[in-house]
Protein backbone atom coordinates (compact mmCIF):
# COMPACT_ATOMS: atom_id res chain seq x y z
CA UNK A 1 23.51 0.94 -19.96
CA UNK A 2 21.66 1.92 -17.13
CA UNK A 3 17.92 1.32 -16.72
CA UNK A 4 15.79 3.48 -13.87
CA UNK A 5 12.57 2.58 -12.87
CA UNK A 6 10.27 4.51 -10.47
CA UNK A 7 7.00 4.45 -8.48
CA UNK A 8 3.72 5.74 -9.56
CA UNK A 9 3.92 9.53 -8.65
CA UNK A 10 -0.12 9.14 -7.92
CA UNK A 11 0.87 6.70 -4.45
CA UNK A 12 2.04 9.79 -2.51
CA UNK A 13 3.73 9.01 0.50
CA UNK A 14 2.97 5.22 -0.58
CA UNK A 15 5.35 5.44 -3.73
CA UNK A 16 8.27 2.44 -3.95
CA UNK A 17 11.69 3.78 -4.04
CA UNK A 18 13.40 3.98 -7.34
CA UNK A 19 15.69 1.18 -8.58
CA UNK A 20 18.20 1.00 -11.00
CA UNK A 21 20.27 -2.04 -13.03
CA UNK A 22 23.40 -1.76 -14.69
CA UNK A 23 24.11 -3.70 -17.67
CA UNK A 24 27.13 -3.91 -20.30
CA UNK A 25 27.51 -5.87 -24.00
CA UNK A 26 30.05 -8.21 -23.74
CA UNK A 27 32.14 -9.29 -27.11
CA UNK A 28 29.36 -11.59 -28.69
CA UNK A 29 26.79 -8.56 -28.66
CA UNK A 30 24.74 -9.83 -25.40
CA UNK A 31 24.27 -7.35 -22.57
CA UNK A 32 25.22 -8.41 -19.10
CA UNK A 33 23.97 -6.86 -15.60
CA UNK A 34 26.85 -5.80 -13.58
CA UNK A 35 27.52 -4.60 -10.17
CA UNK A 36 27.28 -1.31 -9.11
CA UNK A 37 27.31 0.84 -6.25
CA UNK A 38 24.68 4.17 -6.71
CA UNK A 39 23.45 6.84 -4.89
CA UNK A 40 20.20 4.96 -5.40
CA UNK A 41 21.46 1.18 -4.43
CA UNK A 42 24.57 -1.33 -4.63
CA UNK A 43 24.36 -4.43 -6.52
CA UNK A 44 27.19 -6.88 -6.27
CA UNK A 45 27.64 -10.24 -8.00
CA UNK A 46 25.66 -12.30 -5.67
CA UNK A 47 22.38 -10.36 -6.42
CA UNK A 48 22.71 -10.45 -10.23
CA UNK A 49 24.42 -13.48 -10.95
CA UNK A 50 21.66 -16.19 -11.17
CA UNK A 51 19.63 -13.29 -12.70
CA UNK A 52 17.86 -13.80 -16.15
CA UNK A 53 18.02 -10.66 -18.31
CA UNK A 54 17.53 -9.64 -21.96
CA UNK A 55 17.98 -7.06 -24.20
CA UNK A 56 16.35 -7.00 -27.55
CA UNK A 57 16.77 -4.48 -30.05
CA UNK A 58 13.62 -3.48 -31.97
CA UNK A 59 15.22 -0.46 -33.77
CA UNK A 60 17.24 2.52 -33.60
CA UNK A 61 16.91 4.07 -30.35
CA UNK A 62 14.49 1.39 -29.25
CA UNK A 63 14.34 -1.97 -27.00
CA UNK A 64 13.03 -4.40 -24.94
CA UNK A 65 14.26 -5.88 -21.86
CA UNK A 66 13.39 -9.05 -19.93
CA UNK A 67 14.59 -9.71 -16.42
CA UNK A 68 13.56 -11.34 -13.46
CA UNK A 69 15.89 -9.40 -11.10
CA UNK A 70 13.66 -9.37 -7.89
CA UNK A 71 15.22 -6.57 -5.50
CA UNK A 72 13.53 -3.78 -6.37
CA UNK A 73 10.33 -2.61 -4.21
CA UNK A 74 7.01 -4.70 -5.06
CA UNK A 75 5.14 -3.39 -8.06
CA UNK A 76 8.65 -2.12 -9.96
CA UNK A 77 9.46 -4.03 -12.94
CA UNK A 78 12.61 -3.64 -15.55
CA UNK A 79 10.69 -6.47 -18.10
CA UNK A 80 9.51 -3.63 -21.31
CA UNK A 81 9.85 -1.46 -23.94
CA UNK A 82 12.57 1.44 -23.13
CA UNK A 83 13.88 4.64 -25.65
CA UNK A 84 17.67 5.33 -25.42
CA UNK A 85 17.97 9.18 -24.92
């Protein structure tokens, strides 16, 4: 899984730079961030591995995630509701 989240388009030339997490379901069915080198960031271990984060299902197509990973620009958030497409 990969999750995007980006600036407010309305900032202009103030808008935060995107950020992405990366994020895999392990054998018990509980999605884990993992590193990741982009053309938008790298993320290694040390970044994500005190890092809360939680996927929850609310329906086909449809979930919730809850993180407190903290190196993305101020104002960008991954903690909400998200659409698989």
């Amino acid at each position: 899984m990969v999750l995007e989240v980006f600036g407010d388009p309305k900032l202009g030339a103030g808008i935060q730079s995107p950020c992405e997490l990366h994020a895999k379901e392990d054998k018990t069915g509980k999605w884990r961030l993992v590193p990741f080198n982009s053309e938008l960031m790298e993320v290694d271990l040390d970044d994500i591995q005190r890092t809360f984060f939680k996927v929850t299902w609310k329906g086909p197509g449809k979930f919730v995630v809850d993180t407190d990973f903290r190196y993305c620009a101020v104002g960008l958030s991954f903690s909400g509701r998200y659409r698989v497409r």
